[in-house]
N, C-alpha and C. Protein backbone atom coordinates (compact mmCIF):
# COMPACT_ATOMS: atom_id res chain seq x y z
N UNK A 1 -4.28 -22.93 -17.21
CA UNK A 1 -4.27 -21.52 -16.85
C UNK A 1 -2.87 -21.14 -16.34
N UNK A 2 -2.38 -20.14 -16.86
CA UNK A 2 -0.92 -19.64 -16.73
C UNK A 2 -1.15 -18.99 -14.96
N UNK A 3 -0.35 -19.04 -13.79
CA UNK A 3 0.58 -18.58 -12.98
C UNK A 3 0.30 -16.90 -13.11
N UNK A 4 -0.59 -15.84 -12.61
CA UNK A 4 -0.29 -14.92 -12.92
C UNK A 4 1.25 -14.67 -11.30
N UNK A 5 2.14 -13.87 -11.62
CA UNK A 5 3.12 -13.30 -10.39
C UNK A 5 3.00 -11.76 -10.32
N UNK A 6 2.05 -11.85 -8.97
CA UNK A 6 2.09 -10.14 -8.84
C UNK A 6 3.78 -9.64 -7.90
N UNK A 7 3.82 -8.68 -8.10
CA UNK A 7 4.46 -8.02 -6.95
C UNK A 7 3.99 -6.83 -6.49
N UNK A 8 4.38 -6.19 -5.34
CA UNK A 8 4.04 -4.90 -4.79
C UNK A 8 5.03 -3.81 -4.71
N UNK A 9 4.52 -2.71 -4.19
CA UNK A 9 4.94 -1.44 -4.86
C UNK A 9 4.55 -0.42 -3.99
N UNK A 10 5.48 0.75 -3.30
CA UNK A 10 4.46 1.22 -2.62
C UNK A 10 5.87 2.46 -2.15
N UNK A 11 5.45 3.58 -1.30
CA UNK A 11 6.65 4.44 -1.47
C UNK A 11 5.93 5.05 0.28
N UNK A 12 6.91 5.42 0.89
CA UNK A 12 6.46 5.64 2.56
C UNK A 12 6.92 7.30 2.68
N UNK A 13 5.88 8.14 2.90
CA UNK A 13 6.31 9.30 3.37
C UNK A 13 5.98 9.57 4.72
N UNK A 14 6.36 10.66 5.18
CA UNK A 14 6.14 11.16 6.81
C UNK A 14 5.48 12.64 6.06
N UNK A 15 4.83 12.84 6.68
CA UNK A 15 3.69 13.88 7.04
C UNK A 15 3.62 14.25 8.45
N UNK A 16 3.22 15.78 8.39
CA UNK A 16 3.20 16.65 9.76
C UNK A 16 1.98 17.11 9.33
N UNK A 17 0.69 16.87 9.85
CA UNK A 17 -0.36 17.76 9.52
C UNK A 17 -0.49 17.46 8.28
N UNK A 18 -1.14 16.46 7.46
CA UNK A 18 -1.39 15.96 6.16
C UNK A 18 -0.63 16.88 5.02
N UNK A 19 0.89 17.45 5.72
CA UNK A 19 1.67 17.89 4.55
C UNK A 19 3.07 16.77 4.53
N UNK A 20 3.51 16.88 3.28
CA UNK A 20 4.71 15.61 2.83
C UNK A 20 6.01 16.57 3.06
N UNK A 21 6.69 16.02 4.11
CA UNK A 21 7.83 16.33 4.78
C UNK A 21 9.14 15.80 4.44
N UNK A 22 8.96 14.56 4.07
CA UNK A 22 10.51 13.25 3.75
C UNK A 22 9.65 12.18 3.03
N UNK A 23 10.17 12.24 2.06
CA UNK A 23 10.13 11.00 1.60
C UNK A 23 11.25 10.64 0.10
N UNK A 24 11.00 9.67 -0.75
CA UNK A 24 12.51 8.89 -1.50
C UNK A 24 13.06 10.26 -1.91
N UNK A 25 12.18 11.12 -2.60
CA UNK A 25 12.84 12.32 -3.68
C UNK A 25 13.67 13.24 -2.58
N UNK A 26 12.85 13.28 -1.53
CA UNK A 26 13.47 14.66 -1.04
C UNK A 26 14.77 13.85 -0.11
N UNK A 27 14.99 12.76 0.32
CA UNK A 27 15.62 11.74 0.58
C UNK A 27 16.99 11.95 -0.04
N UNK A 28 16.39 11.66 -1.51
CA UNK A 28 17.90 11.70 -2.23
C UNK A 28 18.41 12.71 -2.38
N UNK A 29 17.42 14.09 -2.51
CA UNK A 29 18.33 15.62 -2.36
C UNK A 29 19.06 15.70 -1.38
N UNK A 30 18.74 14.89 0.21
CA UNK A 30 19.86 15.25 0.93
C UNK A 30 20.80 14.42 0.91
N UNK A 31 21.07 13.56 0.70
CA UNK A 31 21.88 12.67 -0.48
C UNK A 31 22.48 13.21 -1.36
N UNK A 32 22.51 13.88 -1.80
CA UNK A 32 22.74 14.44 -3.07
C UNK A 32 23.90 15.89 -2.50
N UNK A 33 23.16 16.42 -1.70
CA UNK A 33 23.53 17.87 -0.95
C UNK A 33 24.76 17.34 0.01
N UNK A 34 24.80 16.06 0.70
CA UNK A 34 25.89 15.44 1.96
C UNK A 34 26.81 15.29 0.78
N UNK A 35 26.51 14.70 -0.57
CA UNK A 35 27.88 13.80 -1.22
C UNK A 35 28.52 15.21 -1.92
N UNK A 36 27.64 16.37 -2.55
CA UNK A 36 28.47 17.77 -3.44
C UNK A 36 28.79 18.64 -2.31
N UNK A 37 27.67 18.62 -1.39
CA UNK A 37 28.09 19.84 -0.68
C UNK A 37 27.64 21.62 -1.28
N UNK A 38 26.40 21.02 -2.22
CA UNK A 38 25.51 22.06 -2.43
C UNK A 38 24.52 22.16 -3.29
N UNK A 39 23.46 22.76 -2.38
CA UNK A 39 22.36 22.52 -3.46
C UNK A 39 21.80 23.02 -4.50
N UNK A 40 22.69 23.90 -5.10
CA UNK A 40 22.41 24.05 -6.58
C UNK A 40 22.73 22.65 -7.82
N UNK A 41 23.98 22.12 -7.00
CA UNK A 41 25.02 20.94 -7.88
C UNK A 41 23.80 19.79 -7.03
N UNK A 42 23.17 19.73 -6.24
CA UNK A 42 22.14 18.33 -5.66
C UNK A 42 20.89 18.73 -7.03
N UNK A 43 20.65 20.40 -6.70
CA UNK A 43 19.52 20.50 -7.76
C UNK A 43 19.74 19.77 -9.30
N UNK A 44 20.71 19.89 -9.98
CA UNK A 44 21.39 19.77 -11.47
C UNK A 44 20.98 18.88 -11.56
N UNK A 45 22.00 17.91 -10.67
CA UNK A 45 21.90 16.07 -10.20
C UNK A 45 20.53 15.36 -10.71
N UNK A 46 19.47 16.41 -10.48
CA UNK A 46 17.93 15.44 -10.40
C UNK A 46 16.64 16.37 -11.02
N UNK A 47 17.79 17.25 -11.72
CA UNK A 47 16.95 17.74 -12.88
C UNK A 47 15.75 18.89 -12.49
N UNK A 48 16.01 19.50 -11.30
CA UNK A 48 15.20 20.32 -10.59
C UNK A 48 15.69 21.57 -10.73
N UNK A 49 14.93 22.52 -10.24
CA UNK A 49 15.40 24.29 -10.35
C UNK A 49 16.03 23.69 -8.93
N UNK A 50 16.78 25.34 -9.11
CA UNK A 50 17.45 25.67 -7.51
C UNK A 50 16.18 25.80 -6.99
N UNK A 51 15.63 26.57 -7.06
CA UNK A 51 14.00 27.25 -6.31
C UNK A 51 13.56 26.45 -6.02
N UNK A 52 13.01 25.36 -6.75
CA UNK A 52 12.39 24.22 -5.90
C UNK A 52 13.45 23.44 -4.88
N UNK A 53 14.80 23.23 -5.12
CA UNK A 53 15.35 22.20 -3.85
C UNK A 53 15.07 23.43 -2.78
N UNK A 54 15.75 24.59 -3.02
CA UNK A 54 15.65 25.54 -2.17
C UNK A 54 15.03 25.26 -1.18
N UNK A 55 13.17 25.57 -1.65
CA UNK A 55 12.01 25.67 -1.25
C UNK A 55 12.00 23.97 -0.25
N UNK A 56 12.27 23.10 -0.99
CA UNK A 56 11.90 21.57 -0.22
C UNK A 56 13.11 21.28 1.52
N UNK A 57 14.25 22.24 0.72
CA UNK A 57 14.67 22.33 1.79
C UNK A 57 14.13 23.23 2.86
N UNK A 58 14.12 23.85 3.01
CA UNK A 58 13.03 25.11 3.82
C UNK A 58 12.19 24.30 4.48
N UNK A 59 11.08 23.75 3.31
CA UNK A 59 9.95 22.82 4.11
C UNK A 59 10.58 21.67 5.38
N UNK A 60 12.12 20.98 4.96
CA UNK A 60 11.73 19.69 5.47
C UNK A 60 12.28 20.38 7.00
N UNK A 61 13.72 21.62 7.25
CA UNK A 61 13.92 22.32 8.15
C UNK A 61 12.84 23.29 9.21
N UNK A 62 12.19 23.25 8.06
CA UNK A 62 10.91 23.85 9.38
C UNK A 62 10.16 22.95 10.14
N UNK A 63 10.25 21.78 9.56
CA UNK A 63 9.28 20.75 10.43
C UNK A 63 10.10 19.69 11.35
N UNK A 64 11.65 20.49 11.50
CA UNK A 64 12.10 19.51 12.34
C UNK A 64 12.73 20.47 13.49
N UNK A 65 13.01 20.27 14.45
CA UNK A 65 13.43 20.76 15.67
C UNK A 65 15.18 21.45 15.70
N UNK A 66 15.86 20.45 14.56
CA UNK A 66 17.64 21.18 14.57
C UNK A 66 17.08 21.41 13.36
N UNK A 67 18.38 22.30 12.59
CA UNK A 67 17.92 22.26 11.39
C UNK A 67 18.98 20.94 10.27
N UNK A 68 17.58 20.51 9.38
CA UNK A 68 18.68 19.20 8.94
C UNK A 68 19.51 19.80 7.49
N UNK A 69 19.48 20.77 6.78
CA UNK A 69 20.46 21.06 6.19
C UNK A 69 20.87 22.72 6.25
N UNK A 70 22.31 22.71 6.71
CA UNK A 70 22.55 24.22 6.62
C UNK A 70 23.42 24.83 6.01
N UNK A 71 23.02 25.63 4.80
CA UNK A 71 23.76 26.68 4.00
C UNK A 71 24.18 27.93 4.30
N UNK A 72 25.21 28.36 3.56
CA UNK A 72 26.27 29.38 3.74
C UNK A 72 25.81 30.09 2.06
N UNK A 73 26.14 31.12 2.47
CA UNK A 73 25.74 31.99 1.10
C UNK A 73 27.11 31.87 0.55
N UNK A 74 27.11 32.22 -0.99
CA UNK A 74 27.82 32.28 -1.88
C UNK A 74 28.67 33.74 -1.87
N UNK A 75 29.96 33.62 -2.25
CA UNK A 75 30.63 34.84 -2.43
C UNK A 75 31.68 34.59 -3.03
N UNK A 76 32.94 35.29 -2.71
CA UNK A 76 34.25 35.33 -3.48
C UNK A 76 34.83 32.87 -3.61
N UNK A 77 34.22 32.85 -2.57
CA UNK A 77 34.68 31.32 -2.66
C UNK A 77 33.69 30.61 -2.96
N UNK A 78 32.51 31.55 -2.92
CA UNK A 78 31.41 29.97 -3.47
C UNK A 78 30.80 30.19 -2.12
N UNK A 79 29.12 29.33 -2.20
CA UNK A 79 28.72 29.01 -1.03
C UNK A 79 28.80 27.26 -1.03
N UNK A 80 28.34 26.95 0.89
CA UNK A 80 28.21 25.41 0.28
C UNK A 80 27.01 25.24 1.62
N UNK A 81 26.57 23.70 1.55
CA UNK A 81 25.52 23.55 2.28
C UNK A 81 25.74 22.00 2.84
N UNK A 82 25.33 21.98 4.35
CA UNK A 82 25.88 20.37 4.90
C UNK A 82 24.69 20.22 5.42
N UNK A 83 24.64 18.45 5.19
CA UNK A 83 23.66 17.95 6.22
C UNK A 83 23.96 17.36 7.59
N UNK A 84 23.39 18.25 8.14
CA UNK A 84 23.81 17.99 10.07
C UNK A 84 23.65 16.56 10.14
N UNK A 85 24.34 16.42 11.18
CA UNK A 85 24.47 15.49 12.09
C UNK A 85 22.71 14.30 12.10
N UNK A 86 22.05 15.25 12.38
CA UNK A 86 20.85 15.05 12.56
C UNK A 86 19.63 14.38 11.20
N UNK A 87 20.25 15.53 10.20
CA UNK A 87 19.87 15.09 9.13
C UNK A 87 20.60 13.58 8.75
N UNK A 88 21.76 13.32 8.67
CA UNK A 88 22.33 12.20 8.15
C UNK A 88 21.33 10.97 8.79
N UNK A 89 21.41 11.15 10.16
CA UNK A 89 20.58 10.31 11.00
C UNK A 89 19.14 10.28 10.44
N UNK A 90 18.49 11.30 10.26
CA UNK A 90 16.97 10.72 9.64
C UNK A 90 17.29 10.07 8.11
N UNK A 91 18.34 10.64 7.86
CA UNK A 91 18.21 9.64 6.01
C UNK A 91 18.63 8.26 6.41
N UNK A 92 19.53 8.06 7.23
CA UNK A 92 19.44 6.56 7.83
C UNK A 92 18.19 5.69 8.34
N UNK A 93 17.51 6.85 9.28
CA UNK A 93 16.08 6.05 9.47
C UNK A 93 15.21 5.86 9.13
N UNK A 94 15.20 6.87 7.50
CA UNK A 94 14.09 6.60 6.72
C UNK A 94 14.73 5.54 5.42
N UNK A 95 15.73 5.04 5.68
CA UNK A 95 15.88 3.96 4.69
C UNK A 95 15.97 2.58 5.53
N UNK A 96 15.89 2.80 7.08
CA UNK A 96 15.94 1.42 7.70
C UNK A 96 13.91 1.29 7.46
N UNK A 97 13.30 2.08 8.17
CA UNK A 97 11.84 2.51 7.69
C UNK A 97 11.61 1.49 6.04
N UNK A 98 11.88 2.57 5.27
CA UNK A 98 11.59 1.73 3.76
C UNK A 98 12.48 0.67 3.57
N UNK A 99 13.14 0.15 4.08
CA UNK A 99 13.41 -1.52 4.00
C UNK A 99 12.67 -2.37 4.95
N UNK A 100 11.90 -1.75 6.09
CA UNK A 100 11.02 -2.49 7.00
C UNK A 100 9.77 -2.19 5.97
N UNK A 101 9.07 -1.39 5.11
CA UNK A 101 8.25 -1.87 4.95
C UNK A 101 8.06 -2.20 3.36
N UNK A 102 9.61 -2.62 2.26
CA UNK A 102 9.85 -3.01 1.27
C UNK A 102 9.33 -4.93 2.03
N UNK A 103 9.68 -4.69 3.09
CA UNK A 103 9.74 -6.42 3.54
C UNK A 103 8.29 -6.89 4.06
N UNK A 104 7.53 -5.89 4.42
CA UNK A 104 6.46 -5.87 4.84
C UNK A 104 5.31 -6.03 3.86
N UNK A 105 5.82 -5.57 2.47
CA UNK A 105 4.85 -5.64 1.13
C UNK A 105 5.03 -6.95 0.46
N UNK A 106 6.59 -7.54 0.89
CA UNK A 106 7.34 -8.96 -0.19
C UNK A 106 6.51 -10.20 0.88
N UNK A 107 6.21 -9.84 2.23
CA UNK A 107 5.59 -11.06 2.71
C UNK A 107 4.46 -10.88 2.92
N UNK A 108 3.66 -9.77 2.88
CA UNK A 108 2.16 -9.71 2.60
C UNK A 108 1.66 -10.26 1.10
N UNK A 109 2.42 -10.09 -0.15
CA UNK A 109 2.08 -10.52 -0.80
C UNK A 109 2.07 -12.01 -1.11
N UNK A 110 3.02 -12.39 -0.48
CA UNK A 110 3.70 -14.04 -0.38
C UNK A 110 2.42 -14.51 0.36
N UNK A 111 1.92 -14.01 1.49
CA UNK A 111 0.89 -14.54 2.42
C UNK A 111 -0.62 -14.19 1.39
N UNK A 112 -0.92 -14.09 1.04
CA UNK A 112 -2.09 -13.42 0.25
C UNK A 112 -2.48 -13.69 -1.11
N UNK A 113 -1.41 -14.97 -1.56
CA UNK A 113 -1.08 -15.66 -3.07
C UNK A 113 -2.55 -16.48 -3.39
N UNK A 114 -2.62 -17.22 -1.84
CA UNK A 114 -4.38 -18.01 -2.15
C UNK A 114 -5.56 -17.59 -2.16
N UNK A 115 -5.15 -15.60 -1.95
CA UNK A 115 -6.42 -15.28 -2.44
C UNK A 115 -6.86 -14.71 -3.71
N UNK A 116 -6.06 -15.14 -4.81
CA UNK A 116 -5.93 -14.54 -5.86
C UNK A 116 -6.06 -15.75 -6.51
N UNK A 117 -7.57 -15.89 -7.43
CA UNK A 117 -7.57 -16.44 -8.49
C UNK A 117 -6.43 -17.44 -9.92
């Protein structure tokens, strides 16, 4: 009998009131928004309308206390949009987060090998 090798798989969001606030996608928009410096050029990036980053941005700023990304309207120079201080800091802690529990799935599964057929 062949060795089957599973691995695991699994993606961590934060929720306020069983609504999705942060997690990888909206993650990388602000990622995306810190490295251009705006979120029409973050929208392009990942194949989204403006309207929707727009909108996700909106959501993730209302559910936090500073605001984590803030835009300037467009005019004779362009608009642009930064992620605070604050924001940078939660995209840091939600990737220390999903590497605590990328490690948490690689040794649960390691521990859990003898119960699998």
């Amino acid at each position: 009998m062949q060795k089957t090798n599973f691995t695991t798989n699994g993606k961590i969001w934060l929720e306020v009131n069983n609504v999705k606030v942060l997690g990888p996608g909206r993650v990388e928009l602000l990622e995306r928004i810190n490295a251009s410096g705006s979120i029409r050029q973050a929208a392009f990036q990942m194949e989204m309308s403006y309207r929707q980053a727009w909108n996700l941005i909106k959501q993730i700023n209302s559910h936090f206390t500073i605001p984590v990304v803030m835009s300037h309207r467009g005019g004779k120079g362009g608009g642009n949009a930064i992620v605070s201080q604050g924001g940078l800091e939660l995209i840091k802690q939600f990737h220390a987060l999903q590497k605590k529990f990328e490690l948490f799935l690689k040794q649960n599964i390691a521990n859990s090998e003898h119960l699998i057929p």
